[in-house]
Every structure is written in C-alpha cells, then in structure tokens.
N, C-alpha and C. Protein backbone atom coordinates (compact mmCIF):
# COMPACT_ATOMS: atom_id res chain seq x y z
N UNK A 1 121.73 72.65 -153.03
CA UNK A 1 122.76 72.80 -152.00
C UNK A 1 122.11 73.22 -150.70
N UNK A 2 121.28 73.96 -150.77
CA UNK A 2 120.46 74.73 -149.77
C UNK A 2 119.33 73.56 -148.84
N UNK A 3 119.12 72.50 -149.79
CA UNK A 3 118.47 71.73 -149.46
C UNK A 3 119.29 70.69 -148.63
N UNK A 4 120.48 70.24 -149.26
CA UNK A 4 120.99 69.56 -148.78
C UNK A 4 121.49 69.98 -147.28
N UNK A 5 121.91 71.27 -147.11
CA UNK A 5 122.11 71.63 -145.82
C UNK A 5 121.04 71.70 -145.01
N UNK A 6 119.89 72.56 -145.48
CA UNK A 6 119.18 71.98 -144.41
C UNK A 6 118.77 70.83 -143.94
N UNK A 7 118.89 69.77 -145.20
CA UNK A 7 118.42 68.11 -144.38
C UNK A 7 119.57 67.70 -143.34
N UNK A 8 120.71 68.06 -143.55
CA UNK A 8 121.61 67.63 -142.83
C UNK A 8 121.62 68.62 -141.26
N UNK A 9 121.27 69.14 -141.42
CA UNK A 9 121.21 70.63 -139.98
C UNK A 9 119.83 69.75 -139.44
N UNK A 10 118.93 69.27 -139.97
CA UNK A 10 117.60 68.91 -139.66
C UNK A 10 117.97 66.96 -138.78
N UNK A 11 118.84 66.58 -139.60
CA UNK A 11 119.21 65.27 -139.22
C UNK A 11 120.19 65.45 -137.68
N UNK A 12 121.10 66.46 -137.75
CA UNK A 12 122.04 66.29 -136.55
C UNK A 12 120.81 67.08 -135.81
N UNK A 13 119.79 67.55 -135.25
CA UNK A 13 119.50 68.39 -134.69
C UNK A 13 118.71 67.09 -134.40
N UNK A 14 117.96 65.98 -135.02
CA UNK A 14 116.99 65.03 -134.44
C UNK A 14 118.10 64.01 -133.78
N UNK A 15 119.27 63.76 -134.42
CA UNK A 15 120.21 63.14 -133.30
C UNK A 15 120.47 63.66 -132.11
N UNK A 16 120.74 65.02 -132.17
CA UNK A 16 121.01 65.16 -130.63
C UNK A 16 119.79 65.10 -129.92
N UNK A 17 118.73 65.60 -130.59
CA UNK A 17 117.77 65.37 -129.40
C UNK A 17 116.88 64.16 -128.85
N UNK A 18 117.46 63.01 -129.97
CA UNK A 18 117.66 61.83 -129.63
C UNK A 18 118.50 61.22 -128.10
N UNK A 19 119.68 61.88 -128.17
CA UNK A 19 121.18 61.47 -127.42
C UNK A 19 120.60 62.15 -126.12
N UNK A 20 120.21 63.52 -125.96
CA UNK A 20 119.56 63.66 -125.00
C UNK A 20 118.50 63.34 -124.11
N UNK A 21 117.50 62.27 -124.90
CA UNK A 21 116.61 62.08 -124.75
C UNK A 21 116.96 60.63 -123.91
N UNK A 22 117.37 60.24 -124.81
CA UNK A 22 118.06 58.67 -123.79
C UNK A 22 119.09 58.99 -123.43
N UNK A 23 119.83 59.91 -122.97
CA UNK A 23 120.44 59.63 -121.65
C UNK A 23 120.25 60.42 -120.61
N UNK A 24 118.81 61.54 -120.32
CA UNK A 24 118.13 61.75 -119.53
C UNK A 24 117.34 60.55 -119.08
N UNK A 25 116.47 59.90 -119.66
CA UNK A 25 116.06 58.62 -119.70
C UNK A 25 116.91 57.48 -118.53
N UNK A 26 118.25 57.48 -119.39
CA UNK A 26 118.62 56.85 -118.63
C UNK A 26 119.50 56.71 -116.94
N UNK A 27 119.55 58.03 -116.82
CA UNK A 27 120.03 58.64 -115.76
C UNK A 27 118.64 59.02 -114.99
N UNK A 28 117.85 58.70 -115.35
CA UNK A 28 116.38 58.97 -114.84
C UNK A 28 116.12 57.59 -114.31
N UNK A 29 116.43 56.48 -114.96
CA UNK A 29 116.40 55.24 -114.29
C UNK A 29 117.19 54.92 -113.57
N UNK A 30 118.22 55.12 -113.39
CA UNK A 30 119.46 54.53 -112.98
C UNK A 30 118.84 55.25 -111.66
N UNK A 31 118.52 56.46 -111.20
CA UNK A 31 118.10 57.14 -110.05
C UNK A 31 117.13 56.36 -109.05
N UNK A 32 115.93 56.14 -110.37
CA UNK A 32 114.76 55.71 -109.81
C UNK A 32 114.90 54.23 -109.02
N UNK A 33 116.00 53.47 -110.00
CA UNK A 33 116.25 52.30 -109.24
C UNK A 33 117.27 52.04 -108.23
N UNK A 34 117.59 52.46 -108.25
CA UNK A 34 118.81 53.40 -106.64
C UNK A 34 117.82 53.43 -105.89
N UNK A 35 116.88 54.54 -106.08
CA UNK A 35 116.19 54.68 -104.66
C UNK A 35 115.33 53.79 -104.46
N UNK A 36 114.87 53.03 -105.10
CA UNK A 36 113.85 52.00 -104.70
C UNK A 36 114.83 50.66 -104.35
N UNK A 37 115.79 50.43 -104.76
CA UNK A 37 116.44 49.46 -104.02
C UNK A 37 117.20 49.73 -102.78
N UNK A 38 117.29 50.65 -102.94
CA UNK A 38 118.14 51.20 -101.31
C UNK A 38 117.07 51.84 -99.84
N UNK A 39 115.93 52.26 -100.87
CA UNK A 39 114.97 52.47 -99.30
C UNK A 39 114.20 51.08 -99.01
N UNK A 40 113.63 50.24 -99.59
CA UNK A 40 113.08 48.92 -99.38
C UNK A 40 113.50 48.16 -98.84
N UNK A 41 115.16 47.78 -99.14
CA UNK A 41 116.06 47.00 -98.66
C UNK A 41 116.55 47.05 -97.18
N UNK A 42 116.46 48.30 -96.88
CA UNK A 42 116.93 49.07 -95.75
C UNK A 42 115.93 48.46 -94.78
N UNK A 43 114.78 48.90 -95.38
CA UNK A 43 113.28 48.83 -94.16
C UNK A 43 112.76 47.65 -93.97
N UNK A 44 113.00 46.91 -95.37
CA UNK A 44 112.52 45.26 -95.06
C UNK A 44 113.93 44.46 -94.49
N UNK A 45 115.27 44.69 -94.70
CA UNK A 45 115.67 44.11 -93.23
C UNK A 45 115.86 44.53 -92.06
N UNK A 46 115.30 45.70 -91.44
CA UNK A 46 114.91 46.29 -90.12
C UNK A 46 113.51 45.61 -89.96
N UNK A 47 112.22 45.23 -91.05
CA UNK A 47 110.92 44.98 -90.76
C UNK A 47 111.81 43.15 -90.27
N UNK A 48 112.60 42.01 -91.45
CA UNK A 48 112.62 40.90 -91.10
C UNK A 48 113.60 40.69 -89.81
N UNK A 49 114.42 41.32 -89.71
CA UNK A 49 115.07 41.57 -87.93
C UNK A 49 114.17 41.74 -86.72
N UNK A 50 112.97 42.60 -86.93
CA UNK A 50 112.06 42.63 -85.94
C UNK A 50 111.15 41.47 -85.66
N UNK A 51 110.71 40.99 -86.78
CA UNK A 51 110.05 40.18 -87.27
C UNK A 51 110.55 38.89 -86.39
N UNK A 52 111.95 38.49 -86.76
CA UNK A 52 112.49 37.25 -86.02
C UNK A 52 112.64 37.42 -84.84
N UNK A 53 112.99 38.88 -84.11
CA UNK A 53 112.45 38.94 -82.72
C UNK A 53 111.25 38.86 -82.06
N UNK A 54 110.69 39.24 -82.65
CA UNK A 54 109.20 39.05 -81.94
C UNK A 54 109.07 37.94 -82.31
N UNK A 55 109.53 36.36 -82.94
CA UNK A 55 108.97 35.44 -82.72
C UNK A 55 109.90 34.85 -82.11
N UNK A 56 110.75 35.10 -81.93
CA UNK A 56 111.73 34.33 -80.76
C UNK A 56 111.35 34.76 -79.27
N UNK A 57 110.50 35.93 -79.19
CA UNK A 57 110.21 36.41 -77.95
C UNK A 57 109.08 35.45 -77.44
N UNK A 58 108.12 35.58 -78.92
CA UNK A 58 106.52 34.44 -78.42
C UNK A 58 107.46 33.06 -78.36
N UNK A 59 107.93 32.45 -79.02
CA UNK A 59 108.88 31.25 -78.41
C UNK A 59 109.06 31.21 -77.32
N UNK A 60 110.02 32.29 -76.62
CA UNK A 60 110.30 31.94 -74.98
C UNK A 60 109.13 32.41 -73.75
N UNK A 61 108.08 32.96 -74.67
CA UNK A 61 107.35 33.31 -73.37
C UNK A 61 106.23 31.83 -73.64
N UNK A 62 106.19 31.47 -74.94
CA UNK A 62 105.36 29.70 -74.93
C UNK A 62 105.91 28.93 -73.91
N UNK A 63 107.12 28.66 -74.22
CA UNK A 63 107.99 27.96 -72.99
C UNK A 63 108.18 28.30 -71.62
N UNK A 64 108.02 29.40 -71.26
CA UNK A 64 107.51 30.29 -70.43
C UNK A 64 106.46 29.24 -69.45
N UNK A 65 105.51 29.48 -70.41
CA UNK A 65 104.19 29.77 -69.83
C UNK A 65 104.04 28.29 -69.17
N UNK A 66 104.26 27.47 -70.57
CA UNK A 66 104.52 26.12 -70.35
C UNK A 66 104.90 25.44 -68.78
N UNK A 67 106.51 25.58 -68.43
CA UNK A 67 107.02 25.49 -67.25
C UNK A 67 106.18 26.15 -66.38
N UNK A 68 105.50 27.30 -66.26
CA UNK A 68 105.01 27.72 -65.15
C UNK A 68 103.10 26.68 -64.72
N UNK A 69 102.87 26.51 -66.03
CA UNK A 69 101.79 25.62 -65.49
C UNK A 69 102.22 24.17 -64.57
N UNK A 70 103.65 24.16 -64.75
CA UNK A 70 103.90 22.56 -64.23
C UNK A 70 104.86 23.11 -63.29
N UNK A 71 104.26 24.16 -62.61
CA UNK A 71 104.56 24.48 -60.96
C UNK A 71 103.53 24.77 -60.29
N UNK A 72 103.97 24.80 -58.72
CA UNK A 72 102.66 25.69 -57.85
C UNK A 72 103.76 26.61 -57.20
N UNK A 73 103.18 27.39 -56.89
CA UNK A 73 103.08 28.66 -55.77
C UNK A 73 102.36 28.68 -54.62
N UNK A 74 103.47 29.07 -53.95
CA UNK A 74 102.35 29.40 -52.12
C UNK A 74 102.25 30.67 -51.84
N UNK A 75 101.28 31.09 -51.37
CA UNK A 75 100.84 32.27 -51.09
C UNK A 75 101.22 32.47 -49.53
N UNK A 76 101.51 32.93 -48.40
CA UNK A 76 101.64 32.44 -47.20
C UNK A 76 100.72 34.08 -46.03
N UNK A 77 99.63 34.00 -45.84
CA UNK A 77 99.61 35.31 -45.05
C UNK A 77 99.40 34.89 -43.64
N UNK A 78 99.50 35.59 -43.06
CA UNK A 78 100.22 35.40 -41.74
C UNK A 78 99.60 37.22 -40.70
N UNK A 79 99.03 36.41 -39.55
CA UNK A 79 98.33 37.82 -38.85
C UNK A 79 98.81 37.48 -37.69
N UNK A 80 100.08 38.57 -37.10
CA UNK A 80 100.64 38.86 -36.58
C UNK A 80 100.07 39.95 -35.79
N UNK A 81 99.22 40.56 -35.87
CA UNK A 81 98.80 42.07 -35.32
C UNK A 81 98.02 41.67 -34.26
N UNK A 82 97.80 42.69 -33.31
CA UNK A 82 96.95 42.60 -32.16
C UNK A 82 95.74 42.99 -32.37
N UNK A 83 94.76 42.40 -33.59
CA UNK A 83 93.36 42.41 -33.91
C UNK A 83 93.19 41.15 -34.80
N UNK A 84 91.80 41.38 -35.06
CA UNK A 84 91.21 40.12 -35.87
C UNK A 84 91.07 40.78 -37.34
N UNK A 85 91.71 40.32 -38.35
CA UNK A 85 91.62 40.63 -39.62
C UNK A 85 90.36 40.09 -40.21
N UNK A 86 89.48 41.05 -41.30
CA UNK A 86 88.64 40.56 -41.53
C UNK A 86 88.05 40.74 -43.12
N UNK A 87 87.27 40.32 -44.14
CA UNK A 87 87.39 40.38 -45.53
C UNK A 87 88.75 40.23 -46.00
N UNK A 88 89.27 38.97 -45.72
CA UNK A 88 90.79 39.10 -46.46
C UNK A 88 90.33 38.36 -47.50
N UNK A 89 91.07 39.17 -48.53
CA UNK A 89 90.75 38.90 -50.12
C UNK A 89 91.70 38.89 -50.94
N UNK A 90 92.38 37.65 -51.48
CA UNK A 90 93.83 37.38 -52.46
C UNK A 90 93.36 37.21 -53.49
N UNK A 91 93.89 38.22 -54.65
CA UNK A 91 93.25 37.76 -56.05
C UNK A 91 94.53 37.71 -56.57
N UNK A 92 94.29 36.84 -58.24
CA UNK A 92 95.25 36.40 -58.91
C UNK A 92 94.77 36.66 -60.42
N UNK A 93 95.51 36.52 -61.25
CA UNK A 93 95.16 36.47 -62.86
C UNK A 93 96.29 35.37 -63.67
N UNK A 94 95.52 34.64 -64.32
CA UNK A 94 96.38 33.62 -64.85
C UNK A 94 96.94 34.14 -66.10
N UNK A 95 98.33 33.94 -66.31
CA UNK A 95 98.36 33.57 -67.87
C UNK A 95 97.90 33.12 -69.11
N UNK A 96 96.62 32.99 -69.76
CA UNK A 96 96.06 31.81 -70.25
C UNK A 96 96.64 32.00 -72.05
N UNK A 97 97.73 32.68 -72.31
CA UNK A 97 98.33 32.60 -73.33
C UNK A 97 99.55 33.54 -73.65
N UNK A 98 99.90 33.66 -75.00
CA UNK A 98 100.91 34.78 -75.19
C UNK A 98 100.51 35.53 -76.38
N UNK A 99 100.38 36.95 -76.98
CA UNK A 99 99.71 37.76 -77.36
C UNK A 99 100.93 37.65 -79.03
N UNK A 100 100.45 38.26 -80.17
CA UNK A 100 101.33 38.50 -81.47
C UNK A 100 102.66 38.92 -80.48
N UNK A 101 102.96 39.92 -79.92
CA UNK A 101 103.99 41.06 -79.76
C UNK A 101 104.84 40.23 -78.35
N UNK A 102 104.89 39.09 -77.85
CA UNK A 102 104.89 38.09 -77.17
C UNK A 102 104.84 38.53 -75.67
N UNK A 103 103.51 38.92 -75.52
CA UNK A 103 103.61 39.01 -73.83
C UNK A 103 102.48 37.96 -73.44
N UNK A 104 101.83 37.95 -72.43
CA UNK A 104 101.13 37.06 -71.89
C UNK A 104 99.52 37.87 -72.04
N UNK A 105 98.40 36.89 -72.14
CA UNK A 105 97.47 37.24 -72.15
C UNK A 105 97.00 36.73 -70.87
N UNK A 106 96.23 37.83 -70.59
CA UNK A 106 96.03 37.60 -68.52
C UNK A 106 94.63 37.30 -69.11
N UNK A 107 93.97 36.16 -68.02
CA UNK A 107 92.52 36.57 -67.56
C UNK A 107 92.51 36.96 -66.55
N UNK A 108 90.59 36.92 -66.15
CA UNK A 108 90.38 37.48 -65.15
C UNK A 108 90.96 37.61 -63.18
N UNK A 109 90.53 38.60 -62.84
CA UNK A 109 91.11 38.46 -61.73
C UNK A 109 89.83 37.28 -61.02
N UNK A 110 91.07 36.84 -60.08
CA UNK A 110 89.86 35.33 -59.23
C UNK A 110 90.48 35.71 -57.84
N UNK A 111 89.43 35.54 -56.85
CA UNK A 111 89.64 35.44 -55.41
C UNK A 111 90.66 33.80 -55.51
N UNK A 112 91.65 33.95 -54.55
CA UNK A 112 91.97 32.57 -54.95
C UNK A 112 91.89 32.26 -52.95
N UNK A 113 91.40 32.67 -52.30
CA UNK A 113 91.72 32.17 -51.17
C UNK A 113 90.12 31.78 -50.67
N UNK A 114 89.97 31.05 -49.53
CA UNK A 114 88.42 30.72 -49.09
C UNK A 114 88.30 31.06 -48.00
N UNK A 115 89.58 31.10 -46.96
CA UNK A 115 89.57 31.58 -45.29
C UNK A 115 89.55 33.17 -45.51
N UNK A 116 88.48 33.74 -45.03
CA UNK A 116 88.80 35.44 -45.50
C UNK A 116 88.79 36.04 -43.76
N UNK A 117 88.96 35.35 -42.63
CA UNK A 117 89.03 35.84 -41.22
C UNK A 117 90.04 35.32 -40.50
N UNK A 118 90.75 35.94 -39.85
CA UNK A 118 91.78 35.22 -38.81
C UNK A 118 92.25 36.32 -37.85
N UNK A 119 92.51 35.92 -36.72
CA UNK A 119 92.56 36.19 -35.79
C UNK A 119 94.22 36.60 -35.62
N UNK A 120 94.49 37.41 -34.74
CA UNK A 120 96.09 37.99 -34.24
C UNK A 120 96.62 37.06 -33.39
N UNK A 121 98.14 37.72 -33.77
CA UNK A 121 99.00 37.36 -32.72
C UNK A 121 99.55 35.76 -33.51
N UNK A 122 99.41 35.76 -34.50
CA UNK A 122 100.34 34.34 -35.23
C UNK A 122 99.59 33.53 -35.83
N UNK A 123 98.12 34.29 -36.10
CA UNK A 123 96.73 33.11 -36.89
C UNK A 123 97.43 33.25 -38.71
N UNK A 124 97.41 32.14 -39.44
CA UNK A 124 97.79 32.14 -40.85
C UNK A 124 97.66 31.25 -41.71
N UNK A 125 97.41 30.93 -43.21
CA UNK A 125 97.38 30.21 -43.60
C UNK A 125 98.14 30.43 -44.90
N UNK A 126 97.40 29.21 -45.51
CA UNK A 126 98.53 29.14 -46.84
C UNK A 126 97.77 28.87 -47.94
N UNK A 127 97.94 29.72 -49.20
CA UNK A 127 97.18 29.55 -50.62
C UNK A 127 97.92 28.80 -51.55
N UNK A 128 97.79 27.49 -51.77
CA UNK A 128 98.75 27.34 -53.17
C UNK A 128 98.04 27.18 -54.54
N UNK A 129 98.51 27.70 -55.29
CA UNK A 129 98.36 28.42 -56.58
C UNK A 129 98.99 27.20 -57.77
N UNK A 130 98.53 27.82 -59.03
CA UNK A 130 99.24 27.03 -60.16
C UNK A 130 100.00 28.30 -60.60
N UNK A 131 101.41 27.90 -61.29
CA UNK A 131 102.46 29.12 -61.18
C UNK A 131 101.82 30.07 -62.55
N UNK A 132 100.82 29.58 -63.01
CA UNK A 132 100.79 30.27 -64.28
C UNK A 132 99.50 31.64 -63.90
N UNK A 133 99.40 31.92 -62.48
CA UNK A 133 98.87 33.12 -61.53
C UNK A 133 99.85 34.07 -61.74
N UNK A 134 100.11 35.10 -62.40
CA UNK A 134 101.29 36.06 -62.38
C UNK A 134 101.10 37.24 -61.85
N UNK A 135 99.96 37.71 -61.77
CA UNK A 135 99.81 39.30 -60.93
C UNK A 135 98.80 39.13 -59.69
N UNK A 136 99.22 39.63 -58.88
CA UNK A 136 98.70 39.21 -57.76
C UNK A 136 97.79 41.06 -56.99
N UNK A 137 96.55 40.62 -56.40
CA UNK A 137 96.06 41.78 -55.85
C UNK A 137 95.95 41.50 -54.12
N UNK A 138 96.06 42.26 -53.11
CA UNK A 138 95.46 41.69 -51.60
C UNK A 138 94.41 42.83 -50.84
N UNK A 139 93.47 43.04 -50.21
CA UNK A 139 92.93 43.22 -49.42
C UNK A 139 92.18 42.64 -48.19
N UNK A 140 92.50 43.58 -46.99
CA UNK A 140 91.78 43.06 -45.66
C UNK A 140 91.34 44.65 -44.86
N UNK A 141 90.74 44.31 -43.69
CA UNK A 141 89.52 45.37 -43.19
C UNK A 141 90.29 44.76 -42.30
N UNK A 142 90.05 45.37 -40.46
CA UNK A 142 90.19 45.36 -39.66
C UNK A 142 88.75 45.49 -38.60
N UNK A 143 88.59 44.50 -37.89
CA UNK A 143 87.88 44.45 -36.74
C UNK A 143 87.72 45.31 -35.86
N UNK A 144 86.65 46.68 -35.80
CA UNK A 144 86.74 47.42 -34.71
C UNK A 144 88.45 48.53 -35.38
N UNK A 145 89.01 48.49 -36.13
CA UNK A 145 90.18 49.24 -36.56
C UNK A 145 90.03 50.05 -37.78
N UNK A 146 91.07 50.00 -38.25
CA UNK A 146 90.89 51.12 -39.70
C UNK A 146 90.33 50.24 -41.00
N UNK A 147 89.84 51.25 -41.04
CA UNK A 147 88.98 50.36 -42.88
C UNK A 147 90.16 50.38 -43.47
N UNK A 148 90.31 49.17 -44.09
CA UNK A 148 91.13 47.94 -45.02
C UNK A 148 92.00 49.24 -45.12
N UNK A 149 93.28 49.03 -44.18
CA UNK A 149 94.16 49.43 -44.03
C UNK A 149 95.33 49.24 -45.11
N UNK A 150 94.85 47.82 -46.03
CA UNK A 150 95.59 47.64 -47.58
C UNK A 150 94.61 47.04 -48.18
N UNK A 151 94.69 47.63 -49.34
CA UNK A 151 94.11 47.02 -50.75
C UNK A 151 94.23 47.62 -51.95
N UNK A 152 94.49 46.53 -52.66
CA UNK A 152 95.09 46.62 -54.23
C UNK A 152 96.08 45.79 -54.75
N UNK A 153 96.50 46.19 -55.67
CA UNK A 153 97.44 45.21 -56.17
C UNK A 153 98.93 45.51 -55.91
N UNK A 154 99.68 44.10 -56.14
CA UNK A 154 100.71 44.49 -55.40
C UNK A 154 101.63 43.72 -55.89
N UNK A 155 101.51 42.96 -57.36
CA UNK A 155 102.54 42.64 -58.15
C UNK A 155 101.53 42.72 -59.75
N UNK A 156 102.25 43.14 -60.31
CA UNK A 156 102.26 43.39 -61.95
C UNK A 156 103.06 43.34 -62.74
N UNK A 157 104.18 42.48 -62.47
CA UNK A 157 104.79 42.10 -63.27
C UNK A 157 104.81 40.79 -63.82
N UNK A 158 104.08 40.19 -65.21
CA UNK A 158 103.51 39.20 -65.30
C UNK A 158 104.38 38.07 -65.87
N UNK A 159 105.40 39.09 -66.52
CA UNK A 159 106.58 38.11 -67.12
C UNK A 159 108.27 37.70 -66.31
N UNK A 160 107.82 38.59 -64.81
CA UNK A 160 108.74 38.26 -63.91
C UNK A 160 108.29 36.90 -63.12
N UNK A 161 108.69 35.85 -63.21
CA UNK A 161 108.02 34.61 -62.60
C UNK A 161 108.75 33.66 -61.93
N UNK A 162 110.27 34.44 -62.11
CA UNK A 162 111.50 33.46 -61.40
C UNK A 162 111.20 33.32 -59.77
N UNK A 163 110.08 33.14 -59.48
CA UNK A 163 109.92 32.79 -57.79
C UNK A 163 108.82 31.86 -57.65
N UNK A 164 109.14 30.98 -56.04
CA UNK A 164 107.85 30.12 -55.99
C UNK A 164 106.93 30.70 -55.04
N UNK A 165 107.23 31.91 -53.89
CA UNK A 165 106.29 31.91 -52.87
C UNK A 165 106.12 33.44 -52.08
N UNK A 166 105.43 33.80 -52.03
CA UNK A 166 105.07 35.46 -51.64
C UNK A 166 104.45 34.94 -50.44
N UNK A 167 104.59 36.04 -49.37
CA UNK A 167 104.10 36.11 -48.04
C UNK A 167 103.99 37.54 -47.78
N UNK A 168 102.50 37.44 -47.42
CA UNK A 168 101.94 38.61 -46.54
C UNK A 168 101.86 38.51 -44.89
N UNK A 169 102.75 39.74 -45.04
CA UNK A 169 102.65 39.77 -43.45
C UNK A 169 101.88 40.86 -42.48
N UNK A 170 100.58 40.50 -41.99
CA UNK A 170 100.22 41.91 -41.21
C UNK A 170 100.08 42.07 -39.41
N UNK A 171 100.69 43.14 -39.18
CA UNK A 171 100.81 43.37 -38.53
C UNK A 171 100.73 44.97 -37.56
N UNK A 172 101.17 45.36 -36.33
CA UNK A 172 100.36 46.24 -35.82
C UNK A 172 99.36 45.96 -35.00
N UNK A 173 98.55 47.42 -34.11
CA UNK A 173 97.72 47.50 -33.59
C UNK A 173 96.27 47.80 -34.95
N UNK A 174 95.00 47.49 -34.05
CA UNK A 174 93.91 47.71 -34.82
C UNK A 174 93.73 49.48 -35.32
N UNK A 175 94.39 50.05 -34.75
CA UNK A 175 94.19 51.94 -35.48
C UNK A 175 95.47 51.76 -35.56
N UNK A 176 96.84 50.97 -35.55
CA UNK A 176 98.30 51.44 -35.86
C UNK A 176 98.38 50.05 -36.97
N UNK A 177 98.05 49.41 -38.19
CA UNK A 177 98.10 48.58 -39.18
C UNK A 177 99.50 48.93 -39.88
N UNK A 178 100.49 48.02 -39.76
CA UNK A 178 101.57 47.88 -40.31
C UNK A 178 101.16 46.29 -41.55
N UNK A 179 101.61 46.38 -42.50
CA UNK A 179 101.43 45.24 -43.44
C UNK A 179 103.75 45.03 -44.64
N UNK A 180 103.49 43.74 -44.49
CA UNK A 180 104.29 43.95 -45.56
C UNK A 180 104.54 42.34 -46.38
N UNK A 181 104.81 43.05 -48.05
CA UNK A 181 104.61 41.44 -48.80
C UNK A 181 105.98 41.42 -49.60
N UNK A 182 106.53 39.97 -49.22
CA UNK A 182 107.50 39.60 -49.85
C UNK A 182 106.98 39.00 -51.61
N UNK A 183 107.44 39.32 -52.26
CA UNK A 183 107.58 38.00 -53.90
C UNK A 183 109.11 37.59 -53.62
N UNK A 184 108.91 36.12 -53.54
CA UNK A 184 110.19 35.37 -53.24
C UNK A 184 110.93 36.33 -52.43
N UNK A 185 112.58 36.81 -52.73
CA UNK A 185 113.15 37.71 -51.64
C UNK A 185 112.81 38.88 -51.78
N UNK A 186 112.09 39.34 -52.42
CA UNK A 186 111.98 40.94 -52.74
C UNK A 186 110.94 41.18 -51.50
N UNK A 187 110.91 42.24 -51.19
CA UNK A 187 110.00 43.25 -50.18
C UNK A 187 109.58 44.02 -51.34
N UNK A 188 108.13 43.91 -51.97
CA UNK A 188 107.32 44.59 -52.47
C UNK A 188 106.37 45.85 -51.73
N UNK A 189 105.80 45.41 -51.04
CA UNK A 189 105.03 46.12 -49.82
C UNK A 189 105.86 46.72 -48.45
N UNK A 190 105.78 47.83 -48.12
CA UNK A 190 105.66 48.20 -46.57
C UNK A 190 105.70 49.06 -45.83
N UNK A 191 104.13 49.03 -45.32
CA UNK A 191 103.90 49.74 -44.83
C UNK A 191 103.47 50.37 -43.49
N UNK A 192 103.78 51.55 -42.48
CA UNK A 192 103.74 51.53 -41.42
C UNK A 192 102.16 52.44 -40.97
N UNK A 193 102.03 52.15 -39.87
CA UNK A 193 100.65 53.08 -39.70
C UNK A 193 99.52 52.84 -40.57
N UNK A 194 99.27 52.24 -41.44
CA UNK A 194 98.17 52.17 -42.53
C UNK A 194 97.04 53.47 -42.63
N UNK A 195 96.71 53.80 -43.37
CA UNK A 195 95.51 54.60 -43.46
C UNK A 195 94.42 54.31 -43.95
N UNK A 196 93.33 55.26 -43.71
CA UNK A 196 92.14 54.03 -43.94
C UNK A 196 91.83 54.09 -45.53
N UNK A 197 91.33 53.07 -46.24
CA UNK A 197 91.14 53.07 -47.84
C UNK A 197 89.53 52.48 -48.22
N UNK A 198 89.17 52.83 -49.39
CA UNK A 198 87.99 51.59 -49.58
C UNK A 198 88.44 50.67 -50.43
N UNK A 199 87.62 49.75 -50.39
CA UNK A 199 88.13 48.73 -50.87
C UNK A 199 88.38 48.09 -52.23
N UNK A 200 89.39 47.57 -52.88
CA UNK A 200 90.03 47.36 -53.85
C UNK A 200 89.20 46.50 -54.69
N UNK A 201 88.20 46.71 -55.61
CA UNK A 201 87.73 45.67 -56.11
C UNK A 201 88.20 45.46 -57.98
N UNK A 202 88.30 44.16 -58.03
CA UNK A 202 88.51 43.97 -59.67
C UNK A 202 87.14 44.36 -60.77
C-alpha cells in the first residue's frame, strides 16, 4: 500500500513538473518570437522605405545631371568701376556624377575664364559654361587699389541648378571696391567698400 502511494505521489509530482516545464517553454517562445518579429519588422520597413528613397533620389539627380549637360550657362562679368581690374579668376566644378546617398560628385575646381584683365567704366565679357559647372568661385586684384577686394566662392549649392546665367558686377573706386553677383535672379554677393583679402586659391 505504502508502495503504491508512493509510486503514485512520485508519478503526479513528474507530471506536474512536466506541465510546468512545457508551458514555461512555451510562453518562453511565444515571447521570444514576438520580439523578434516585431523589432525586425519594424526596422526592416523603416531600412526598405529609406532604401527606396535614396534610390529615387539617385534617379532624379541622374536625370538631373543628365539635362544639365545638354545646357550651357553664361557667366557675364562686367567692370564698371573707375580702375583696371586685374588677375580676374572664375572657377567652376563640374558634376561628373551622383554619389550612393544621391548627391553629386564634384570634380576639380577649373579656371574657366582666359581674359583675366579689363579695364573700367563698362569693359566685360562673357564665359559660357556647360550647365553641369554647379559651384562657382570668383576672384580679382585691383590696379594701383586694394588687394583682391573679392575672392572666394560664391555659390555652393550644387543641386540648386534651376538657372542659366550669373553676372558679376564690379564696381567702385580703386580704394572704394563695391562688387556684386547675381545666380539667375538671386543677389548672392554685395558688397560695399571692399577690404583688402589674399587671394582665394583652390
């Protein structure tokens, strides 16, 4: 009798700790796969949402880039001042692609102009460009006046390109250098009195 009870006290005691055993178990899974389907899911469609933006971005800046090679740009500077301008120096950097994260890959900066002297009072010429030039730098010196009263750059925005033609305008006396540069209608530059600087090199 004694035996028999204990096998039976011995049997319910390996059942329950059976019953406990799998359904810790299984409430142990049921957890584990909760959280692994709910944090993954979450992050990989925030990662494939980003994902399709950034290639819809390199899309429109390809097309981008595209249209802008099958334009030109004019550069227009113009010496208005009562001196002779002198080292005038227009640099540019092309587009020559678009990067993973879709912006543009610039090269180097290039002098793009060849007349670097002109004379006051309405002497000027004109640079035309291929549109795929997006940041633009300028410097000039003054004759007998203030050292390069401007230089540096003076557009950096490489993916702003909705324009065809920037004009520098300088003007002033040779110690009183006033300068100012349009991109299409915008007034980027202007400045009165100039002060003296050294010079802006790439």
């Amino acid at each position: 009798m004694k035996t028999t009870k204990r096998t039976m006290s011995m049997i319910a005691a390996a059942f329950l700790t059976t019953m406990m055993v799998s359904t810790a178990a299984a409430v142990s899974a049921e957890t584990v796969s909760a959280g692994i389907a709910a944090v993954p899911a979450s992050a990989a469609s925030a990662s494939l949402k980003s994902d399709t933006n950034v290639k819809k971005l390199i899309a429109q800046r390809e097309k981008q880039l595209q249209a802008l090679k099958n334009k030109k740009k004019e550069i227009e500077i113009d010496n208005e001042g009562w001196y002779s301008a002198k080292n005038i120096k227009l640099y540019g950097r092309r587009a020559t692609g678009v990067d993973s994260n879709g912006n543009f890959i610039l090269g180097k900066w290039e002098q793009l102009n060849t007349i670097t002297e002109k004379r006051g009072l309405g002497g000027g010429f004109t640079v035309t460009v291929s549109g795929d030039y997006v940041t633009f730098a300028f410097s000039y010196d003054i004759v007998g006046g203030t050292d390069f009263p401007y230089s540096g750059v003076f557009w950096d925005k490489p993916h702003e390109t909705d324009w065809n033609r920037i004009k520098i305008l300088l003007m002033g006396t040779c110690r009183m250098a006033d300068i100012s540069i349009y991109v299409g209608d915008n007034k980027v530059v202007g400045v009165t009195n100039c002060g003296s600087h050294s010079e802006w090199k790439p």
